[in-house]
C-alpha atoms as a PDB file:
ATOM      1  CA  UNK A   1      74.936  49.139 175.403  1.00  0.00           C
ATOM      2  CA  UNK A   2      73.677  45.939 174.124  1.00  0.00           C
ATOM      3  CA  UNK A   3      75.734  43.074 172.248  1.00  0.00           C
ATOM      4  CA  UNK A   4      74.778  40.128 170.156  1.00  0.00           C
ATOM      5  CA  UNK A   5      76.763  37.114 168.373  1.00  0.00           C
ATOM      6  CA  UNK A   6      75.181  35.828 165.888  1.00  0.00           C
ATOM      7  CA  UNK A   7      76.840  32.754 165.240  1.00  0.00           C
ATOM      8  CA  UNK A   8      81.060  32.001 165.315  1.00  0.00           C
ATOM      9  CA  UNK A   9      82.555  30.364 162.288  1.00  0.00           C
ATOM     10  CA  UNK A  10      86.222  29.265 161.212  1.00  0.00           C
ATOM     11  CA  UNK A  11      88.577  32.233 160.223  1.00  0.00           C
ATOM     12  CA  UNK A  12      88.672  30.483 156.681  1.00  0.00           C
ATOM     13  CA  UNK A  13      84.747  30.501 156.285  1.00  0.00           C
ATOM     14  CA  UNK A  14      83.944  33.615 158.201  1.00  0.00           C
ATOM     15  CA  UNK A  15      84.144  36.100 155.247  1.00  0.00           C
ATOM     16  CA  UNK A  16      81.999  33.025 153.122  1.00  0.00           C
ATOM     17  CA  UNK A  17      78.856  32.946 155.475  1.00  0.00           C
ATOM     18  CA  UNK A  18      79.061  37.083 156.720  1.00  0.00           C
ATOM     19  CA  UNK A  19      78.297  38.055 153.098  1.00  0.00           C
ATOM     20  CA  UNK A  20      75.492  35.059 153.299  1.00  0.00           C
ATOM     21  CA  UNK A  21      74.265  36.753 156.135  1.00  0.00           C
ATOM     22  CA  UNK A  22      74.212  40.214 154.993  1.00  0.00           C
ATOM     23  CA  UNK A  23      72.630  38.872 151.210  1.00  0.00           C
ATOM     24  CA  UNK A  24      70.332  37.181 153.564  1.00  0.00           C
ATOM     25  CA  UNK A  25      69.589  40.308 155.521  1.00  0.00           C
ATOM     26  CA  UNK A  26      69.648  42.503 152.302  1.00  0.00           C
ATOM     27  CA  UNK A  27      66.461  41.108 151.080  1.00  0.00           C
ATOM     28  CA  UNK A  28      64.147  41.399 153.886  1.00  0.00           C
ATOM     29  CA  UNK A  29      61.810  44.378 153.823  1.00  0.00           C
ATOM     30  CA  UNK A  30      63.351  47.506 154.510  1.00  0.00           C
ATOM     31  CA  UNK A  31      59.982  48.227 156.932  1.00  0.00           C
ATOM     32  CA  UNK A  32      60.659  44.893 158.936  1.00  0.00           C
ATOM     33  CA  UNK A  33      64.570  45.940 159.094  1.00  0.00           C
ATOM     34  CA  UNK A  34      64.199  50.116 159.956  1.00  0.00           C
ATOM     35  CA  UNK A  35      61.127  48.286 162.528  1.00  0.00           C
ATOM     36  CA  UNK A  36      64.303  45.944 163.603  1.00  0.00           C
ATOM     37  CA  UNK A  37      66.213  48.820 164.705  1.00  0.00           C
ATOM     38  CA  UNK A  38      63.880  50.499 166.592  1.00  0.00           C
ATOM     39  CA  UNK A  39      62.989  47.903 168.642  1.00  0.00           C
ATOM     40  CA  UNK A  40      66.488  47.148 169.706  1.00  0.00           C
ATOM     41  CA  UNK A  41      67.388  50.863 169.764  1.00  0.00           C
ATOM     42  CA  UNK A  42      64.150  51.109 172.606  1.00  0.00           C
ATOM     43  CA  UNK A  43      65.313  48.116 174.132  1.00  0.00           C
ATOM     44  CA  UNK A  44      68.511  50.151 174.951  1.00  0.00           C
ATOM     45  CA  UNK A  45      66.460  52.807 176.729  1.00  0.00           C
ATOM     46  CA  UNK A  46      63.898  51.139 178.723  1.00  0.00           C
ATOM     47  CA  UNK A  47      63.186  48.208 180.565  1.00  0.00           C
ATOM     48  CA  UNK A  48      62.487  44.595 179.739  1.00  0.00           C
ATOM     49  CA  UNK A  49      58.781  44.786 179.975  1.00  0.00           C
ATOM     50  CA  UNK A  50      58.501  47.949 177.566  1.00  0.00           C
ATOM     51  CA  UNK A  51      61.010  46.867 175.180  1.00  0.00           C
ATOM     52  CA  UNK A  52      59.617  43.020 174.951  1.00  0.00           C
ATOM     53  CA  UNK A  53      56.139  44.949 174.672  1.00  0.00           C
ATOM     54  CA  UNK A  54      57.202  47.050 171.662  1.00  0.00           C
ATOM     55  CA  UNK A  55      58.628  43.836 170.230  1.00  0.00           C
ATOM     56  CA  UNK A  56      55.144  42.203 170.301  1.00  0.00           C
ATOM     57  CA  UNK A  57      53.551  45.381 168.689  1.00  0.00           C
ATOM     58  CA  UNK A  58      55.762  45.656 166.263  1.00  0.00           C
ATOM     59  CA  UNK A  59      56.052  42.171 164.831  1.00  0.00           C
ATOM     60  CA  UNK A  60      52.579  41.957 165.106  1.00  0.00           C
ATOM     61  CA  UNK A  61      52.002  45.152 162.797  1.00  0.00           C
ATOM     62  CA  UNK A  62      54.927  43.447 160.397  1.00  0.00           C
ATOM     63  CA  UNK A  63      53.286  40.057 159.791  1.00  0.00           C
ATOM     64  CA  UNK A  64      49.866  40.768 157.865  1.00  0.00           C
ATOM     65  CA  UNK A  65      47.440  37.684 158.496  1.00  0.00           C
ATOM     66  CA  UNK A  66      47.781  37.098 154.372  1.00  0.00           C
ATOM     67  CA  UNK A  67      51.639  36.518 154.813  1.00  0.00           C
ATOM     68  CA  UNK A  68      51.179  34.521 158.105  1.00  0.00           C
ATOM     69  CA  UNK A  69      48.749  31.962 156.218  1.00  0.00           C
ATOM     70  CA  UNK A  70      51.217  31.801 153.189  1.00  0.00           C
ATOM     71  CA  UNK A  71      53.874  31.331 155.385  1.00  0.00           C
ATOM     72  CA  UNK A  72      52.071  28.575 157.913  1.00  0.00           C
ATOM     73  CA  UNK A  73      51.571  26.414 154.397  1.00  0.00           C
ATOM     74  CA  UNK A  74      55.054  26.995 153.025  1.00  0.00           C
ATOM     75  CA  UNK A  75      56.408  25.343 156.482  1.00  0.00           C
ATOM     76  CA  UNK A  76      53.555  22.897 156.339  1.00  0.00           C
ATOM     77  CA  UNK A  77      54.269  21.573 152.603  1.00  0.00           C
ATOM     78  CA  UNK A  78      58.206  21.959 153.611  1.00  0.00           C
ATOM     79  CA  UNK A  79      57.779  19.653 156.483  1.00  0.00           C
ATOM     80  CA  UNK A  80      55.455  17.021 154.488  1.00  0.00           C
ATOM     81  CA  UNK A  81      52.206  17.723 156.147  1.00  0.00           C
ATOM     82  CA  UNK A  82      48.882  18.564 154.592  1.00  0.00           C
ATOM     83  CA  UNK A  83      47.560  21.267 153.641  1.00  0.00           C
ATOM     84  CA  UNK A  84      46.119  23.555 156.263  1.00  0.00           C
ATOM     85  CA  UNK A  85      42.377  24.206 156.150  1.00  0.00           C
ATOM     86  CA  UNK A  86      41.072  27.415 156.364  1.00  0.00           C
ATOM     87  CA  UNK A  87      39.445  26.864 159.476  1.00  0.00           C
ATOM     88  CA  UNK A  88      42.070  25.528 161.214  1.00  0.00           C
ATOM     89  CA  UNK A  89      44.288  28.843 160.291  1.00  0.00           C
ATOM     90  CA  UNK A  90      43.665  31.795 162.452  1.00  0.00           C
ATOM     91  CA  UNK A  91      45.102  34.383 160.473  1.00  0.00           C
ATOM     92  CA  UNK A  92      42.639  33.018 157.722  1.00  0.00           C
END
């Protein structure tokens, strides 16, 4: 069985941020979170190489080039750069 922490808080802000977390969580995709579990329910059952594998699959089939290149800008104009040219986007 596998285990994860997340992050530790204070006892007095733990309740606070775990419903931050789960509102958070709550409005991904329901695809990218059932695609979630089954990669870390595979994980469970195989070894590193196939699980890590499966990751790669999946994410890739979970991030369409359209919402790669709106996402590559929204980190570009939150970080102050320029806009990125077509050309120099991949996923373009």
């Amino acid at each position: 069985m596998m285990g994860f922490i997340h992050a530790v808080y204070p006892a007095a802000e733990f309740a606070q941020r775990a419903q931050a977390f789960a509102a958070k969580l709550a409005a991904l995709p329901a695809e990218t979170i059932a695609v979630a579990k089954l990669s870390l329910r595979a994980a469970m059952y195989t070894d590193r190489a196939s699980a890590r594998d499966f990751d790669r699959l999946a994410n890739t089939l979970l991030v369409s080039p359209r919402e790669h290149s709106e996402r590559m800008q929204a980190f570009a104009e939150r970080s102050g750069k320029r806009k990125i040219p077509p050309g120099d986007n991949p996923t373009a």
